[in-house]
N, C-alpha and C. Protein backbone atom coordinates (compact mmCIF):
# COMPACT_ATOMS: atom_id res chain seq x y z
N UNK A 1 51.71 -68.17 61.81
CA UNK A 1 52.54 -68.87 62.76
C UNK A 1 53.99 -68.48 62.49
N UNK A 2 54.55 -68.29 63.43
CA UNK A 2 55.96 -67.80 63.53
C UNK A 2 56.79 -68.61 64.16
N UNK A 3 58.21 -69.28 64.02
CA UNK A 3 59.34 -69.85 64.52
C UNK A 3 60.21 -69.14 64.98
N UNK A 4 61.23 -69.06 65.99
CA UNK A 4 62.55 -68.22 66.06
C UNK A 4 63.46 -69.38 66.68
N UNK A 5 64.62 -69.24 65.96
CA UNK A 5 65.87 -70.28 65.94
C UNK A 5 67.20 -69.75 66.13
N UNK A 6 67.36 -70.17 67.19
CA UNK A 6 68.81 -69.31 67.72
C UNK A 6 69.72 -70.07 67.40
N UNK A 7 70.54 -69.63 66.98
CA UNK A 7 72.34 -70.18 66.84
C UNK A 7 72.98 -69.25 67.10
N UNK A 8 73.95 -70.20 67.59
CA UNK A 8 74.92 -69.32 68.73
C UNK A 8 76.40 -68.80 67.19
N UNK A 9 76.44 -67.35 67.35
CA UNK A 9 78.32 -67.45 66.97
C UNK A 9 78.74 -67.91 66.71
N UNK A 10 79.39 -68.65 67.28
CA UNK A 10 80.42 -69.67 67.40
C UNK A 10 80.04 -70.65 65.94
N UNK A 11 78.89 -71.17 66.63
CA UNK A 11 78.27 -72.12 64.97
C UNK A 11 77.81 -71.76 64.13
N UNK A 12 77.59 -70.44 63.91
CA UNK A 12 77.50 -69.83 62.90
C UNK A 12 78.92 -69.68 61.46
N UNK A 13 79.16 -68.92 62.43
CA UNK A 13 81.02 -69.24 61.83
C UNK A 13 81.55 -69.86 61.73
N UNK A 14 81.72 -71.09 62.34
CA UNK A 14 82.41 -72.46 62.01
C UNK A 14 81.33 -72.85 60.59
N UNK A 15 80.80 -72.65 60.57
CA UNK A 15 80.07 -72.70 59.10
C UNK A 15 80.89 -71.81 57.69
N UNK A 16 81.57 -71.55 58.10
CA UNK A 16 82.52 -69.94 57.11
C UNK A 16 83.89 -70.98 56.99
N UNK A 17 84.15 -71.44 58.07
CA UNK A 17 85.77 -71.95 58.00
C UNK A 17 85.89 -73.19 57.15
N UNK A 18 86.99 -72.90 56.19
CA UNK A 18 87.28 -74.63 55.09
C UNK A 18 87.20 -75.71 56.05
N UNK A 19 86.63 -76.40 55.04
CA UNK A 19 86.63 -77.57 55.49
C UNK A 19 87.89 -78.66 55.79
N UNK A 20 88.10 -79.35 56.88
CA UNK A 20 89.25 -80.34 57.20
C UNK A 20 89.29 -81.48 55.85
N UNK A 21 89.94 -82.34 55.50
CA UNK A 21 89.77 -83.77 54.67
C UNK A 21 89.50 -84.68 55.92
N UNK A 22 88.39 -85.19 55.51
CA UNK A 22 87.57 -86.28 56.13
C UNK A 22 88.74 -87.63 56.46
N UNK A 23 88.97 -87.84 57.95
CA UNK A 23 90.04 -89.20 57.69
C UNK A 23 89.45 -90.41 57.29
N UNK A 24 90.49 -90.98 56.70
CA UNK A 24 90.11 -91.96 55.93
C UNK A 24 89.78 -93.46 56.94
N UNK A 25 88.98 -94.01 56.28
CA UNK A 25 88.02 -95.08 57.18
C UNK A 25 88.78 -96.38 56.98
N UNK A 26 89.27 -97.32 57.73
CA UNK A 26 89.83 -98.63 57.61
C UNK A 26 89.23 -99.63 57.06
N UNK A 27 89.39 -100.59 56.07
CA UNK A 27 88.64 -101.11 54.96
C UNK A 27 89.36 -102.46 55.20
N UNK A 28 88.54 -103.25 56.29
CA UNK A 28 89.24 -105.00 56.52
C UNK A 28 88.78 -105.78 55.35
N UNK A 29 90.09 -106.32 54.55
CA UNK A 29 89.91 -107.24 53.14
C UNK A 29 90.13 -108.76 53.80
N UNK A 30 90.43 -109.31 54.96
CA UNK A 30 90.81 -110.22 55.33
C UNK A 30 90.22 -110.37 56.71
N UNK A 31 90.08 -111.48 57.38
CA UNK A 31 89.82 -112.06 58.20
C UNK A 31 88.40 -113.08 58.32
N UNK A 32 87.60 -113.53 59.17
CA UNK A 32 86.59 -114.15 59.60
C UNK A 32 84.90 -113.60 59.14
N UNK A 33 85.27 -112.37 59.96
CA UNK A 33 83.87 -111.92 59.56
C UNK A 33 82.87 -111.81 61.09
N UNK A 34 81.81 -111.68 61.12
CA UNK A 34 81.30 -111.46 62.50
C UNK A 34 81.04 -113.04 63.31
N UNK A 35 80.84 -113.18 64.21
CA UNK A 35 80.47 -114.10 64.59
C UNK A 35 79.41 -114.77 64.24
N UNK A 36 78.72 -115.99 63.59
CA UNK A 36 77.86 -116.75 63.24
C UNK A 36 76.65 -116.23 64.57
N UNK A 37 75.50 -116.05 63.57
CA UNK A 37 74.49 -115.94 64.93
C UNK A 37 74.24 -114.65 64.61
N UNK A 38 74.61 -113.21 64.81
CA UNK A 38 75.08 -112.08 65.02
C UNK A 38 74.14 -111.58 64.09
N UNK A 39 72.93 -110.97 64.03
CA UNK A 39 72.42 -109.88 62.76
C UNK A 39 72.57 -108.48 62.63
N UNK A 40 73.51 -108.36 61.85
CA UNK A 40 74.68 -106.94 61.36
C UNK A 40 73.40 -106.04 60.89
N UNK A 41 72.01 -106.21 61.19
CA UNK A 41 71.28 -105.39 60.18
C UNK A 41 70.44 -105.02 62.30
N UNK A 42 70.83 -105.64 62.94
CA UNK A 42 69.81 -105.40 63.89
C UNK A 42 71.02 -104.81 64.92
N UNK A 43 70.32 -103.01 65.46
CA UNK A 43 71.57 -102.78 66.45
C UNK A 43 71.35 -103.37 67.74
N UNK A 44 70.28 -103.51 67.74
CA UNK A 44 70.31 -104.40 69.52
C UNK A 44 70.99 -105.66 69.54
N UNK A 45 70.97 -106.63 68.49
CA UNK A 45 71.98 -107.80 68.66
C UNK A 45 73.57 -107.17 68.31
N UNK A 46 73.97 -106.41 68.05
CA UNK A 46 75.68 -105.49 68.09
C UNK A 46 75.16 -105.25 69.25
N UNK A 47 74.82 -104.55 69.84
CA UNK A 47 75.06 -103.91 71.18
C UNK A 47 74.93 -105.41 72.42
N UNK A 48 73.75 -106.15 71.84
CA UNK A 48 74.53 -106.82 72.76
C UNK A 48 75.58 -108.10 72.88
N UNK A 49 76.17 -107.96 71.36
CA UNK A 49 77.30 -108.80 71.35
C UNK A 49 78.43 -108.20 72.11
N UNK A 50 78.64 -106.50 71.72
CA UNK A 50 79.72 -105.99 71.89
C UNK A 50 79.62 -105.77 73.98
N UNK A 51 78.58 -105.58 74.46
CA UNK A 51 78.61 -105.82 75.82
C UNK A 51 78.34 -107.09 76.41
N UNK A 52 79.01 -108.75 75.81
CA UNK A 52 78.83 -109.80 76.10
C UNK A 52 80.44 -109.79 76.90
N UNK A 53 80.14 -110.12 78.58
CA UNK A 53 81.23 -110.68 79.49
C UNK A 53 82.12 -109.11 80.05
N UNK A 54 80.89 -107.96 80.26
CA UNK A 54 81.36 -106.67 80.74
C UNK A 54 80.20 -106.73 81.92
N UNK A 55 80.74 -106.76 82.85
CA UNK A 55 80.02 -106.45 83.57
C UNK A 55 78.93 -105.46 83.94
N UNK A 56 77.27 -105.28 84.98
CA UNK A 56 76.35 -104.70 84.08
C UNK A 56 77.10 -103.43 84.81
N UNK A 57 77.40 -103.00 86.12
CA UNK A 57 77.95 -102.15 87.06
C UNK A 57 78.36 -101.31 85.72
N UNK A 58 80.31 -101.51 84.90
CA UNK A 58 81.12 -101.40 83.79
C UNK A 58 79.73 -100.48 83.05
N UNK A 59 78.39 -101.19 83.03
CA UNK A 59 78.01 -100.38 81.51
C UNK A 59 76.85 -98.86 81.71
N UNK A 60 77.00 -98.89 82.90
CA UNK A 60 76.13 -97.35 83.61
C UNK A 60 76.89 -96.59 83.33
């Protein structure tokens, strides 16, 4: 059995070029915290906190 896997140029070589420094990520030490209710471990309750009072039209 045989595979063939194309990559293009372009991403080939961007594989050759140094690497950027990764920006640095914002680290909140203060405030509340998520809303009571909310399970931070489940993405369907984030998704649908964060689209609570957007209209459904807004989310197509």
């Amino acid at each position: 059995m045989r595979t063939t896997v194309s990559i293009s140029d372009e991403l080939l070589l961007a594989a050759l070029e140094p690497r950027r420094d990764r920006p640095a990520v914002p680290v909140f030490r203060s405030g509340t915290g998520p809303r009571p209710g909310i399970d931070l471990a489940s993405n369907r309750a984030l998704h649908e906190a964060l689209d609570e009072g957007v209209e459904l039209n807004a989310l197509r």
